[in-house]
N, C-alpha and C. Protein backbone atom coordinates (compact mmCIF):
# COMPACT_ATOMS: atom_id res chain seq x y z
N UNK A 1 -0.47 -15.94 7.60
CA UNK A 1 -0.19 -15.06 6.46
C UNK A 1 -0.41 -13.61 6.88
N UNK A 2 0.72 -12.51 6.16
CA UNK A 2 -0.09 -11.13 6.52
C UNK A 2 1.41 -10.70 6.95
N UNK A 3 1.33 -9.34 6.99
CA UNK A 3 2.14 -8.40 7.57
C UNK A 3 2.47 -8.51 9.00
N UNK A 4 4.18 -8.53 8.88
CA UNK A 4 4.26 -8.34 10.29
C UNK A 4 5.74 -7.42 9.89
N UNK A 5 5.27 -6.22 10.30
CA UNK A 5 6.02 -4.99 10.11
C UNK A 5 6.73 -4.27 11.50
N UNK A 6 7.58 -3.77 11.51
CA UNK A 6 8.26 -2.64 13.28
C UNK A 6 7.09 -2.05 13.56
N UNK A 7 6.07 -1.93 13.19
CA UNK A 7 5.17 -1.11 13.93
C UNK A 7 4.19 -1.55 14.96
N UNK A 8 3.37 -0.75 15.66
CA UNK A 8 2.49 -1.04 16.66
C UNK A 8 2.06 -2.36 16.58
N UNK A 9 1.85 -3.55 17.28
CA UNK A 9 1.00 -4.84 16.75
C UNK A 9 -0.65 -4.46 16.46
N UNK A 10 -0.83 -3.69 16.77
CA UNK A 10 -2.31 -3.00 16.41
C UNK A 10 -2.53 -2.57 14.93
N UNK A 11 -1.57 -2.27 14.64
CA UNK A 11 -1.21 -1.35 13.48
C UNK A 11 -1.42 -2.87 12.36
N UNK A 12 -0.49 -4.01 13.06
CA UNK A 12 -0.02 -4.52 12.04
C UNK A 12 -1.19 -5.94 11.81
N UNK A 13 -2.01 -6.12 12.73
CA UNK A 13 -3.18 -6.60 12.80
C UNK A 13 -4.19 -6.37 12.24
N UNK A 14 -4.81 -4.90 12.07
CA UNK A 14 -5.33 -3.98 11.13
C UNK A 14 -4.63 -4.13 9.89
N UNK A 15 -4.09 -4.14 9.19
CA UNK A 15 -3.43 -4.50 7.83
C UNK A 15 -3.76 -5.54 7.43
N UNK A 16 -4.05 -6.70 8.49
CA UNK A 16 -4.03 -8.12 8.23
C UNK A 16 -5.55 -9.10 7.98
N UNK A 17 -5.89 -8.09 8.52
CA UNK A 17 -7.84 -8.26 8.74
C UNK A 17 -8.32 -7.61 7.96
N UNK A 18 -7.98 -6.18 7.34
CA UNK A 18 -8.82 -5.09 6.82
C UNK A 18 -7.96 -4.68 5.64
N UNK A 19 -8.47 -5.41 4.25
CA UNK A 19 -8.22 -5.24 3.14
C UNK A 19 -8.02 -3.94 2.93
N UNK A 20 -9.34 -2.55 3.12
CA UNK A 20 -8.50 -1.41 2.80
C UNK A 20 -7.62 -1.17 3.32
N UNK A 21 -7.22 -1.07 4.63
CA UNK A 21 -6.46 -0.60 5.35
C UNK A 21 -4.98 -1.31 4.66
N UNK A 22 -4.71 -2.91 4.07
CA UNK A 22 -4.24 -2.84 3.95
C UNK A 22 -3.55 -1.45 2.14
N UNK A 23 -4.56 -1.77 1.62
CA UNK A 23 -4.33 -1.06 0.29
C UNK A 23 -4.15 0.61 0.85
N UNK A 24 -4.87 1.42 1.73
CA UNK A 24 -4.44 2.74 2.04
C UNK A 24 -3.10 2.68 2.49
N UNK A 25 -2.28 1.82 3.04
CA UNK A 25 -0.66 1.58 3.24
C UNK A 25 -0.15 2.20 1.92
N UNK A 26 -0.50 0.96 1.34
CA UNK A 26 0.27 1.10 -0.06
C UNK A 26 -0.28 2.41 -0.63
N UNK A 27 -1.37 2.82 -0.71
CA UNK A 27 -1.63 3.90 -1.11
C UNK A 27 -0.48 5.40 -0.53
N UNK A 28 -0.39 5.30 0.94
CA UNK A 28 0.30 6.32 1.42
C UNK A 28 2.17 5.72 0.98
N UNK A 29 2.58 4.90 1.08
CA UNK A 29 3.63 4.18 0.88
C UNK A 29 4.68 5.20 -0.54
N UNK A 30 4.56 6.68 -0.40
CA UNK A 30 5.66 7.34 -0.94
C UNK A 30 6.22 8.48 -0.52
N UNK A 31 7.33 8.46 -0.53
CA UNK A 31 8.47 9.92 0.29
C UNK A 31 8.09 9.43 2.12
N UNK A 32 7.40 8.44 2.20
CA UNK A 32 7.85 8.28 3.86
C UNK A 32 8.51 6.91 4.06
N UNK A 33 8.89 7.07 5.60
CA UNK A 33 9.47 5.58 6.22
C UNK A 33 7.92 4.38 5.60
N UNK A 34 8.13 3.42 5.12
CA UNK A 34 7.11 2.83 4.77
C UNK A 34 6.69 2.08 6.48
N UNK A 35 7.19 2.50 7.54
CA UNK A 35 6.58 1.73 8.70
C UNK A 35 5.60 2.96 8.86
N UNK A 36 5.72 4.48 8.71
CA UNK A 36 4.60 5.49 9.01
C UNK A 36 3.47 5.09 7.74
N UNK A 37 3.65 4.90 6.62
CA UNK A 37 2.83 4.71 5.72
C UNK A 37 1.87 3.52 6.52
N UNK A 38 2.07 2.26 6.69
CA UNK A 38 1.61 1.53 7.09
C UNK A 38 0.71 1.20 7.96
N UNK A 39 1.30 2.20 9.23
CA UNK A 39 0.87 2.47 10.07
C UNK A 39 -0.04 3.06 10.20
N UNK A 40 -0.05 4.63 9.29
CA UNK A 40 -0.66 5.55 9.11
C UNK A 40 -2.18 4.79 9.14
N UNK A 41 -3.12 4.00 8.37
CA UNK A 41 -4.35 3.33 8.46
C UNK A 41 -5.37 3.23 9.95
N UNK A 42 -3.81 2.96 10.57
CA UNK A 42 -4.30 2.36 11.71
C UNK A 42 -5.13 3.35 12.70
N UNK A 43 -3.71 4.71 12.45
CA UNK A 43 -3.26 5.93 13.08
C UNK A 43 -5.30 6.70 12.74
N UNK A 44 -5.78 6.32 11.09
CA UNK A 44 -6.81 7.51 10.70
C UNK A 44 -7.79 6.17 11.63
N UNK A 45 -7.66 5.02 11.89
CA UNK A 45 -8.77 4.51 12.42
C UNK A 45 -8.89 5.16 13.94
N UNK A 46 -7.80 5.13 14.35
CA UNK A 46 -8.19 5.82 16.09
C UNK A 46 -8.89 7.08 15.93
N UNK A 47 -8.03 7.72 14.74
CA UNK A 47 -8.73 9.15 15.00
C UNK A 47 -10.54 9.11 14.80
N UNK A 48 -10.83 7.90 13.83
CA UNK A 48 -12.20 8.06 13.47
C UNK A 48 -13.04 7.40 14.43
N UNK A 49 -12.48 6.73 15.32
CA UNK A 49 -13.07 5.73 16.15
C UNK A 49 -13.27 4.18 15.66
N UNK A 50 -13.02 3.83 14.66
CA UNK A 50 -13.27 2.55 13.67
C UNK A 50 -12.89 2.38 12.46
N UNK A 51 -12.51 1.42 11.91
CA UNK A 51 -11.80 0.88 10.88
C UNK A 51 -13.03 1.82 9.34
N UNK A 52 -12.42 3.37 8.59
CA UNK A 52 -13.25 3.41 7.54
C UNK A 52 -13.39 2.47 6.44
N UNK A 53 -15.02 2.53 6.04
CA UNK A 53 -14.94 1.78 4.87
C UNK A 53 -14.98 2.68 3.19
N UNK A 54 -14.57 2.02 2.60
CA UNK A 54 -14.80 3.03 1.45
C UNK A 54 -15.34 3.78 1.04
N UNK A 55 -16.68 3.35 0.96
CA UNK A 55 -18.10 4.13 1.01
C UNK A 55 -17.73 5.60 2.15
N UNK A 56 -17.12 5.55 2.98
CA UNK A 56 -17.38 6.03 4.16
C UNK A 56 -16.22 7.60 3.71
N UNK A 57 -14.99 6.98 3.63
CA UNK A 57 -14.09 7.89 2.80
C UNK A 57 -13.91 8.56 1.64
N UNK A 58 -14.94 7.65 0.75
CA UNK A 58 -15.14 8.83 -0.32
C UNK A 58 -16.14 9.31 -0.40
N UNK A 59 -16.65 9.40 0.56
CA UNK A 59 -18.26 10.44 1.11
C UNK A 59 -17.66 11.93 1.69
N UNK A 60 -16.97 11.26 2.54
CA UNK A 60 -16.45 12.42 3.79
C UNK A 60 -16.23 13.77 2.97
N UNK A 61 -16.54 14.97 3.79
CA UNK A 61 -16.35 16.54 3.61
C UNK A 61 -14.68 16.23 3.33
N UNK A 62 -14.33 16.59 2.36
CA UNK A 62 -13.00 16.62 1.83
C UNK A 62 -11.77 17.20 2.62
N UNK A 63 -12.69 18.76 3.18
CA UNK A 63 -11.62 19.47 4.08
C UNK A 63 -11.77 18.56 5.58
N UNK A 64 -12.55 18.04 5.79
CA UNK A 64 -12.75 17.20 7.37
C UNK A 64 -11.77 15.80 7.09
N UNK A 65 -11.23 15.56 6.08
CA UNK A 65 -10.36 14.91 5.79
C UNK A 65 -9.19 15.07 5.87
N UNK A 66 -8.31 16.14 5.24
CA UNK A 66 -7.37 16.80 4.94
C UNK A 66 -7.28 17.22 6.50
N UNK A 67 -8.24 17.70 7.27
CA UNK A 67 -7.82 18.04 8.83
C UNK A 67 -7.30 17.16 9.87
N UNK A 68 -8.08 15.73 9.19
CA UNK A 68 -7.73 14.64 10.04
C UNK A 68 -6.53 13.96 9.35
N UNK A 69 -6.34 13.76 8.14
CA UNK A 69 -4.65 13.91 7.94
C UNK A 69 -4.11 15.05 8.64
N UNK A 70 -4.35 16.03 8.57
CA UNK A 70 -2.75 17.13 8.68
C UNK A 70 -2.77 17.24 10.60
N UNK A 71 -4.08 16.87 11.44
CA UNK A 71 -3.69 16.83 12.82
C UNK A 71 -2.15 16.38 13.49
N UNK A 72 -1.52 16.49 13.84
CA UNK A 72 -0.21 16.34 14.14
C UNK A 72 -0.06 15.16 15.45
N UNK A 73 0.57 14.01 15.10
CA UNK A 73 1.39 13.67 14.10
C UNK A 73 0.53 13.11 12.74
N UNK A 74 0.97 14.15 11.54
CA UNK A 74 0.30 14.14 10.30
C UNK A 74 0.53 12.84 9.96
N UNK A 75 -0.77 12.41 9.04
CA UNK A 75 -0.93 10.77 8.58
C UNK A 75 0.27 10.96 7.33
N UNK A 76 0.86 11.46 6.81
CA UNK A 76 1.86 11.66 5.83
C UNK A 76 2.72 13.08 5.75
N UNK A 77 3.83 13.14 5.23
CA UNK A 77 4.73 14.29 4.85
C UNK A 77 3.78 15.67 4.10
N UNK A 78 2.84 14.73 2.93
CA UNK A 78 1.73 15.39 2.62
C UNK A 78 0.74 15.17 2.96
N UNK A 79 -0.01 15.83 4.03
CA UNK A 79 -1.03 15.25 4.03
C UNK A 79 -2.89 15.67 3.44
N UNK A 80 -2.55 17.34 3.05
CA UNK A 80 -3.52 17.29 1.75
C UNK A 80 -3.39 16.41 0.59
N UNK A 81 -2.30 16.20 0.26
CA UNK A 81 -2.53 15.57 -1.40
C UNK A 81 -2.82 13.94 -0.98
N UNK A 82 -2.74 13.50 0.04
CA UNK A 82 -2.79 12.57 0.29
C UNK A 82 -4.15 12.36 0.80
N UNK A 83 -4.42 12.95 1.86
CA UNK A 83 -6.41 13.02 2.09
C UNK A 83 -7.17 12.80 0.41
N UNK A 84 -6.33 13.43 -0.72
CA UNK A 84 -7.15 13.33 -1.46
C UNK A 84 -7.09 12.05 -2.51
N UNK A 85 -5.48 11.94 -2.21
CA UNK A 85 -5.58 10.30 -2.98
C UNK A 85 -6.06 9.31 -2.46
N UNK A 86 -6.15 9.35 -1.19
CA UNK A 86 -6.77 8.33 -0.31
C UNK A 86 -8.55 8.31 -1.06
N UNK A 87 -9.04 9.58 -1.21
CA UNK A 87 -10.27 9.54 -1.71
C UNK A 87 -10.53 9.33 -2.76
N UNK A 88 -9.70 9.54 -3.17
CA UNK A 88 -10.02 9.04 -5.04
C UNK A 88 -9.75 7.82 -5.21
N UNK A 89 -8.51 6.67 -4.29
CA UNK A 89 -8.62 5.49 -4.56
C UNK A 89 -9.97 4.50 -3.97
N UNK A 90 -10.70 5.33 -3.44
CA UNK A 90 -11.89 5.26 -2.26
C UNK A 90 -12.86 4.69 -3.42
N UNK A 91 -12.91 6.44 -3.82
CA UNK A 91 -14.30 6.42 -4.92
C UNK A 91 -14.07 5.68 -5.94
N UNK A 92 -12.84 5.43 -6.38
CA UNK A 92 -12.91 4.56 -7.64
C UNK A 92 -13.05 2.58 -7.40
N UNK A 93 -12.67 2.63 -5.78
CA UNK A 93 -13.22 1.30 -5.25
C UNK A 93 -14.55 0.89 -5.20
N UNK A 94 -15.63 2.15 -4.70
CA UNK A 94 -16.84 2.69 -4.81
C UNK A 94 -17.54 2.02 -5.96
N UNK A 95 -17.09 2.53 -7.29
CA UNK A 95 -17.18 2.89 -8.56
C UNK A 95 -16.94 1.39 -9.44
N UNK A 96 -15.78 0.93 -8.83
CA UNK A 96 -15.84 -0.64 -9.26
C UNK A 96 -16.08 -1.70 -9.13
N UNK A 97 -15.66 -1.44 -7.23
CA UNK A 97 -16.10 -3.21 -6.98
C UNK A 97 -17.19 -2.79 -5.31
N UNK A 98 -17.79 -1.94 -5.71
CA UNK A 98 -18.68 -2.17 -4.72
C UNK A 98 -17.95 -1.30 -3.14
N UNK A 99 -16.96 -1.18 -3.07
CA UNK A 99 -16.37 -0.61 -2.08
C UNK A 99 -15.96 -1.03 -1.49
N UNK A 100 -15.54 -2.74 -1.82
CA UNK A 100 -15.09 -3.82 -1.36
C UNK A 100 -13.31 -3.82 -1.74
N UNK A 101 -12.39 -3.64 -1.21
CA UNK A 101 -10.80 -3.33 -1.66
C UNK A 101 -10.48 -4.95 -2.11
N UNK A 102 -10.71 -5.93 -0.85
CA UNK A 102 -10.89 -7.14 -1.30
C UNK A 102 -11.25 -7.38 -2.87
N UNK A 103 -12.75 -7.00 -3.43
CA UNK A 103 -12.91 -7.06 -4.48
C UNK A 103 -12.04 -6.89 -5.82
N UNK A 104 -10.60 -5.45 -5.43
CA UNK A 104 -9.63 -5.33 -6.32
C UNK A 104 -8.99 -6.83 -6.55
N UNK A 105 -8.85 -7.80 -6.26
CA UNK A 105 -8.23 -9.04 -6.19
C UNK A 105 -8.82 -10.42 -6.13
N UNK A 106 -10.25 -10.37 -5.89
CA UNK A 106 -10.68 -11.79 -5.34
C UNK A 106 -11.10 -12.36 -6.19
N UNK A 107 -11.61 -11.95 -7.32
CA UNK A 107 -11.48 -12.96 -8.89
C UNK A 107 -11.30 -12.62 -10.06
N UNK A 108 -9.57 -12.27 -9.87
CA UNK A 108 -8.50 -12.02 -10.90
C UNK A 108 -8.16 -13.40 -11.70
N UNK A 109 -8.33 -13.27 -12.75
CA UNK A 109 -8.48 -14.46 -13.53
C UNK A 109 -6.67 -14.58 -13.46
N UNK A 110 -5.75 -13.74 -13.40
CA UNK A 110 -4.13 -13.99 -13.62
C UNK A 110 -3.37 -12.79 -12.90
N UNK A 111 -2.24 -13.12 -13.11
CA UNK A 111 -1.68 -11.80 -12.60
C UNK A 111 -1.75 -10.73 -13.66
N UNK A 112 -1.78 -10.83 -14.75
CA UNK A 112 -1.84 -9.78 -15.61
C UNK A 112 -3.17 -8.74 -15.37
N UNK A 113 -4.03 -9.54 -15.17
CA UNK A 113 -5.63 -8.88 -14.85
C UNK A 113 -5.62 -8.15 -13.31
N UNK A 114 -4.86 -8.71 -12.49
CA UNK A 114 -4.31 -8.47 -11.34
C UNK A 114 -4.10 -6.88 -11.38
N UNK A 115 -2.87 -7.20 -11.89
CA UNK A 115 -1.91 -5.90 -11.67
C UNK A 115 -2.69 -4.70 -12.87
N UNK A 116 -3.27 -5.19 -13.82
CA UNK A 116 -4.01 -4.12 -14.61
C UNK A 116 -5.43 -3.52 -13.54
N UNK A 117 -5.77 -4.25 -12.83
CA UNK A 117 -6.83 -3.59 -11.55
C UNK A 117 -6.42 -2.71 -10.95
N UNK A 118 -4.88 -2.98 -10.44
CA UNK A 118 -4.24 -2.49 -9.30
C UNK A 118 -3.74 -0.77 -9.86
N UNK A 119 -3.27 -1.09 -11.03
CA UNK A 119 -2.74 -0.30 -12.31
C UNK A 119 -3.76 1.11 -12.23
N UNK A 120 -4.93 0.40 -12.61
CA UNK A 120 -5.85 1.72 -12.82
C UNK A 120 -6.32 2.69 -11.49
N UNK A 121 -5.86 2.13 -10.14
CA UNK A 121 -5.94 3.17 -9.33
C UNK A 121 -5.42 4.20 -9.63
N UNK A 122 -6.48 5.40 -8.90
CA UNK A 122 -5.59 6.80 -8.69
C UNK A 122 -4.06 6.38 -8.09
N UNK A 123 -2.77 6.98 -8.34
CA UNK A 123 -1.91 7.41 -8.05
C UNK A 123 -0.98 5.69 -7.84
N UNK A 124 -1.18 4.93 -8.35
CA UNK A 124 -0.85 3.46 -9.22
C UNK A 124 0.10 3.36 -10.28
N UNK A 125 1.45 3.67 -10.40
CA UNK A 125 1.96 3.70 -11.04
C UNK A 125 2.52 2.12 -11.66
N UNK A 126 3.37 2.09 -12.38
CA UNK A 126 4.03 0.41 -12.96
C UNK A 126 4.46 0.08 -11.69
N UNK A 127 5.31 0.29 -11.12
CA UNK A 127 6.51 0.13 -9.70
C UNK A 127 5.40 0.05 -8.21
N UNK A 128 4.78 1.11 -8.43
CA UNK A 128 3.64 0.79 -7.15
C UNK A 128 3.06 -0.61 -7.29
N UNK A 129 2.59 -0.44 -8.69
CA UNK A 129 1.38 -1.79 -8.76
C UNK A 129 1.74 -3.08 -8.54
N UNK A 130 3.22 -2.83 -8.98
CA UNK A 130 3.93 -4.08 -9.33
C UNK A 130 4.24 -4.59 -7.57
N UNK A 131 4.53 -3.97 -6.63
CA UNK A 131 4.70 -4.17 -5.33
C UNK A 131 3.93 -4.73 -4.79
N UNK A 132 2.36 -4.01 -5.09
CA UNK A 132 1.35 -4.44 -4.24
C UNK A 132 0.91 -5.54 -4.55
N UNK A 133 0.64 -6.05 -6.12
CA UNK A 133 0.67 -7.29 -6.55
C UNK A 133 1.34 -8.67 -5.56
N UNK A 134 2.91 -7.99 -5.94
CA UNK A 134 4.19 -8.82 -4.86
C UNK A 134 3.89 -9.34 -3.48
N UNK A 135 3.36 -7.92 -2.96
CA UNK A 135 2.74 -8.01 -1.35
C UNK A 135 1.23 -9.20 -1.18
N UNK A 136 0.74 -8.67 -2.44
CA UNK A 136 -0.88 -9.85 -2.27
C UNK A 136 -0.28 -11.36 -2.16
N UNK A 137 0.89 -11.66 -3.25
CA UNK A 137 0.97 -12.90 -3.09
C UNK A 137 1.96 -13.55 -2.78
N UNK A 138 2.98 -12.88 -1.89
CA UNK A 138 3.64 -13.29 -1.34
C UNK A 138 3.37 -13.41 0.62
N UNK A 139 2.56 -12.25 1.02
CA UNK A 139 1.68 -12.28 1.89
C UNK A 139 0.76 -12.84 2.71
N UNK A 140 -0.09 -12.54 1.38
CA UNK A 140 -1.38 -12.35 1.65
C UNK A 140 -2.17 -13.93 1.04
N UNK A 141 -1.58 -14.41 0.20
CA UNK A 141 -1.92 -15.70 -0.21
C UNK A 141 -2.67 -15.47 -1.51
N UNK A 142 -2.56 -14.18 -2.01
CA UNK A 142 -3.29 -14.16 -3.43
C UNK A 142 -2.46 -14.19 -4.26
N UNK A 143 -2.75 -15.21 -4.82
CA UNK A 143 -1.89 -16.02 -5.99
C UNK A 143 -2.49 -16.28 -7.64
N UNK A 144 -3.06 -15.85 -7.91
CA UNK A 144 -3.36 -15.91 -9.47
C UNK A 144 -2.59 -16.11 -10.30
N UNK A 145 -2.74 -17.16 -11.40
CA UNK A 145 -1.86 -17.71 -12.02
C UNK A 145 -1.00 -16.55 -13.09
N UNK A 146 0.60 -16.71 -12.88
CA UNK A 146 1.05 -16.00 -13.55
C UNK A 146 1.36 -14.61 -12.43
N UNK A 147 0.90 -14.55 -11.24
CA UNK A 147 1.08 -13.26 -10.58
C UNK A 147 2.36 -12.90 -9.96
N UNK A 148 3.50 -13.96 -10.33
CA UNK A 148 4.99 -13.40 -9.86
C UNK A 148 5.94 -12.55 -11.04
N UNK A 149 5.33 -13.29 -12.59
CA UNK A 149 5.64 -12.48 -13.70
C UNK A 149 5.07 -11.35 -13.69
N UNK A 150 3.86 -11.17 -13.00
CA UNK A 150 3.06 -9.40 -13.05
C UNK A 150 3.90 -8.63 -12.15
N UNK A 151 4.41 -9.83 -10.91
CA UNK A 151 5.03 -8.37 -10.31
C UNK A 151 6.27 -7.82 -10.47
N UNK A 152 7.22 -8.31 -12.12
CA UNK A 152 8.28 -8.43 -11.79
C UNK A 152 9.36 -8.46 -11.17
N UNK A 153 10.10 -8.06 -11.07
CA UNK A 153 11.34 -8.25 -10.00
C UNK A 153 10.95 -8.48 -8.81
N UNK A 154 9.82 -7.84 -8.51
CA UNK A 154 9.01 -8.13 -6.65
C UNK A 154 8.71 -8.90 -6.54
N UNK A 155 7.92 -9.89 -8.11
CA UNK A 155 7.64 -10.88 -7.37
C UNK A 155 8.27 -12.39 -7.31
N UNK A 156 9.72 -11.97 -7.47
CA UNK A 156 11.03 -13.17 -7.44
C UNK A 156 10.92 -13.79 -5.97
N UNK A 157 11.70 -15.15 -5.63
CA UNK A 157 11.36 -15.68 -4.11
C UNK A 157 12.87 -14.99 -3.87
N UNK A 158 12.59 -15.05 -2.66
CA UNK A 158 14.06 -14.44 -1.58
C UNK A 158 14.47 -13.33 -2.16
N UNK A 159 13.89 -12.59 -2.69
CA UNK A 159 14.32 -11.37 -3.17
C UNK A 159 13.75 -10.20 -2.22
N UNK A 160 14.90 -8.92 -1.99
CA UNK A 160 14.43 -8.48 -0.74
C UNK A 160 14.39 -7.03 -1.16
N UNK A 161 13.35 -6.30 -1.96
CA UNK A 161 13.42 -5.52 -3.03
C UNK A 161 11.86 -4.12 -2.62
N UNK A 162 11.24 -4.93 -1.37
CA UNK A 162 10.03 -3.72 -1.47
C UNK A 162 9.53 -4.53 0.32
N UNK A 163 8.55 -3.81 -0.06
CA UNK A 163 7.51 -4.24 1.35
C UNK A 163 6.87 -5.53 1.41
N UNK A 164 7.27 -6.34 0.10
CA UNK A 164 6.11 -7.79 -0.36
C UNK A 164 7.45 -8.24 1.03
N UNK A 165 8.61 -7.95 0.98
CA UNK A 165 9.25 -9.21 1.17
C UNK A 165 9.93 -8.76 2.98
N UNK A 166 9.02 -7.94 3.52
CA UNK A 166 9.80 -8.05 5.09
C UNK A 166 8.55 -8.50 5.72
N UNK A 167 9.47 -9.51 6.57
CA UNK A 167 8.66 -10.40 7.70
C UNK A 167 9.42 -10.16 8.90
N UNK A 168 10.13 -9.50 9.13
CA UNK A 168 11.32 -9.24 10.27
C UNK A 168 11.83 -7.93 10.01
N UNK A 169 12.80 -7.58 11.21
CA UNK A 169 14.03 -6.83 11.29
C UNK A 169 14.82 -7.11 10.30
N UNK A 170 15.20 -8.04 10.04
CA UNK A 170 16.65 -8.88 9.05
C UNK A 170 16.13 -8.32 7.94
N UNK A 171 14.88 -8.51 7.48
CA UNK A 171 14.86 -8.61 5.82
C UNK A 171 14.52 -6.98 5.71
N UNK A 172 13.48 -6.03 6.77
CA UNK A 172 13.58 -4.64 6.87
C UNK A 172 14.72 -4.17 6.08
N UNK A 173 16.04 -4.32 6.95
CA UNK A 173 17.28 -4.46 6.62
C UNK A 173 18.05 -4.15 5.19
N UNK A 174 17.52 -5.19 5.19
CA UNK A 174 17.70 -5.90 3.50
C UNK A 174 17.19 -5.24 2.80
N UNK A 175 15.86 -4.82 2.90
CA UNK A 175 15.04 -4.35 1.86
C UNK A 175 15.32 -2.94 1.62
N UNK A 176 16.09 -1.96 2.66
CA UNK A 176 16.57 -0.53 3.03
C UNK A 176 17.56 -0.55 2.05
N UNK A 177 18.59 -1.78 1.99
CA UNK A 177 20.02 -1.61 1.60
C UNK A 177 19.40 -1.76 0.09
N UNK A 178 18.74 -2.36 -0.29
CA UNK A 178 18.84 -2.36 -1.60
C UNK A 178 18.14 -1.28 -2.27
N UNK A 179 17.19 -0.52 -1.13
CA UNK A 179 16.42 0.84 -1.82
C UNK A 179 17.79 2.08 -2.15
N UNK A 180 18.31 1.64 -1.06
CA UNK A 180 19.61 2.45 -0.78
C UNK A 180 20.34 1.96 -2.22
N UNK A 181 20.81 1.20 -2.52
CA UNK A 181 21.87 1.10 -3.45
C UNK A 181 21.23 1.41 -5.00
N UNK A 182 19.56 1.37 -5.33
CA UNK A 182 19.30 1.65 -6.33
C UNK A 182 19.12 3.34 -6.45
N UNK A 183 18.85 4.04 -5.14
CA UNK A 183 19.32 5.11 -5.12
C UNK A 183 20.29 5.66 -5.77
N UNK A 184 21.58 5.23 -5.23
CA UNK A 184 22.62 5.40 -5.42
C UNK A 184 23.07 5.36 -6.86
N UNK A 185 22.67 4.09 -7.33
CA UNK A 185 22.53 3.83 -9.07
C UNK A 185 21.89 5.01 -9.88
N UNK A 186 20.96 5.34 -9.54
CA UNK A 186 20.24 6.20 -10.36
C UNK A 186 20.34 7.48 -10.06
N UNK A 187 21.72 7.95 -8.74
CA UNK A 187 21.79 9.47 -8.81
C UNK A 187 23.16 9.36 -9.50
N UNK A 188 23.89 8.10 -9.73
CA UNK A 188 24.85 7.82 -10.49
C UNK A 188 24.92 8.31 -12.00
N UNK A 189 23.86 7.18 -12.70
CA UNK A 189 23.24 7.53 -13.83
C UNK A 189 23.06 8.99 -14.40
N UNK A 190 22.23 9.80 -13.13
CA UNK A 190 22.08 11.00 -13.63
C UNK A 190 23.16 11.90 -13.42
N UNK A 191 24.13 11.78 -12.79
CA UNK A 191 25.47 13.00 -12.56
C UNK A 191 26.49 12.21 -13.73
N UNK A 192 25.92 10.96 -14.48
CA UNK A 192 26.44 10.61 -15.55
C UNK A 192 27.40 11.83 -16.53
């Protein structure tokens, strides 16, 4: 089970072992290639010397953060606003389950309770949450009853619609063309 993404096998090993790391993906996972998002985890562990833990990131000097994002090649497109969402989804892990990311998921009574955990992160929108949900249990093996209706459309089988659903090149693919065509829909819509 677990991610196996185009990126580094280091990268994608770290995702697979290390609950935050996998959730700081998803956390960075907007306006970039989602293989740099992904990656990106891996990228702040070299720089730190070791996999951070929560506790550890929402401690850190804020600007010693923001430096180690924006070092080049930057951990994101943004990488102040992002040093800081990274910290706020930190502290509010901190704040809830102990600082345990695991803990966001490990005794979710359903998917509804699920995705309302996932929901209340900093910078967690419906569409984010609903992914990462998708990704836990199509993945990752977290399955709580009811958790394919939480993730809607993501969390359909053979549907090739976000990051829950690439295990390869092929479905990568797949999953581009259809970001691509809802694009397309919705700059449609708006030159309506």
């Amino acid at each position: 089970m677990g991610m196996s993404l185009p990126i580094a096998p280091e990268a994608n090993e770290l995702l697979n072992r290390d609950p935050l790391s996998l959730l700081l993906g998803m956390v960075l996972d907007q306006q970039i290639p989602l293989e740099k998002a992904f990656s990106s985890p891996w990228v702040l562990a070299q720089r730190l010397g070791h996999a951070p833990t929560a506790e550890e990131l929402a401690e850190f000097d804020p600007d010693e953060l923001i430096a180690i994002f924006a070092k080049p090649p930057a951990l994101h497109r943004f990488p102040k606003a992002m040093a800081v969402r990274v910290q706020e989804v930190c502290r509010a892990l901190v704040g809830a389950y102990d600082g345990e990311a695991a803990g966001l998921w490990r005794d979710a009574a359903d998917g509804k309770e699920l995705l309302k955990r996932v929901a209340a992160l900093p910078g967690f929108g419906k569409q984010k949450s609903q992914i990462f949900v998708a990704l836990l249990g199509k993945q990752y093996g977290v399955q709580p009853p009811g958790w394919r209706e939480a993730a809607g459309g993501y969390g359909e089988v053979d549907s090739f619609k976000s990051v829950a659903d690439i295990v390869d090149g092929e479905s990568l693919t797949k999953v581009r063309a259809y970001k691509k065509q809802m694009k397309a829909a919705a700059k449609a819509a708006a030159d309506g």
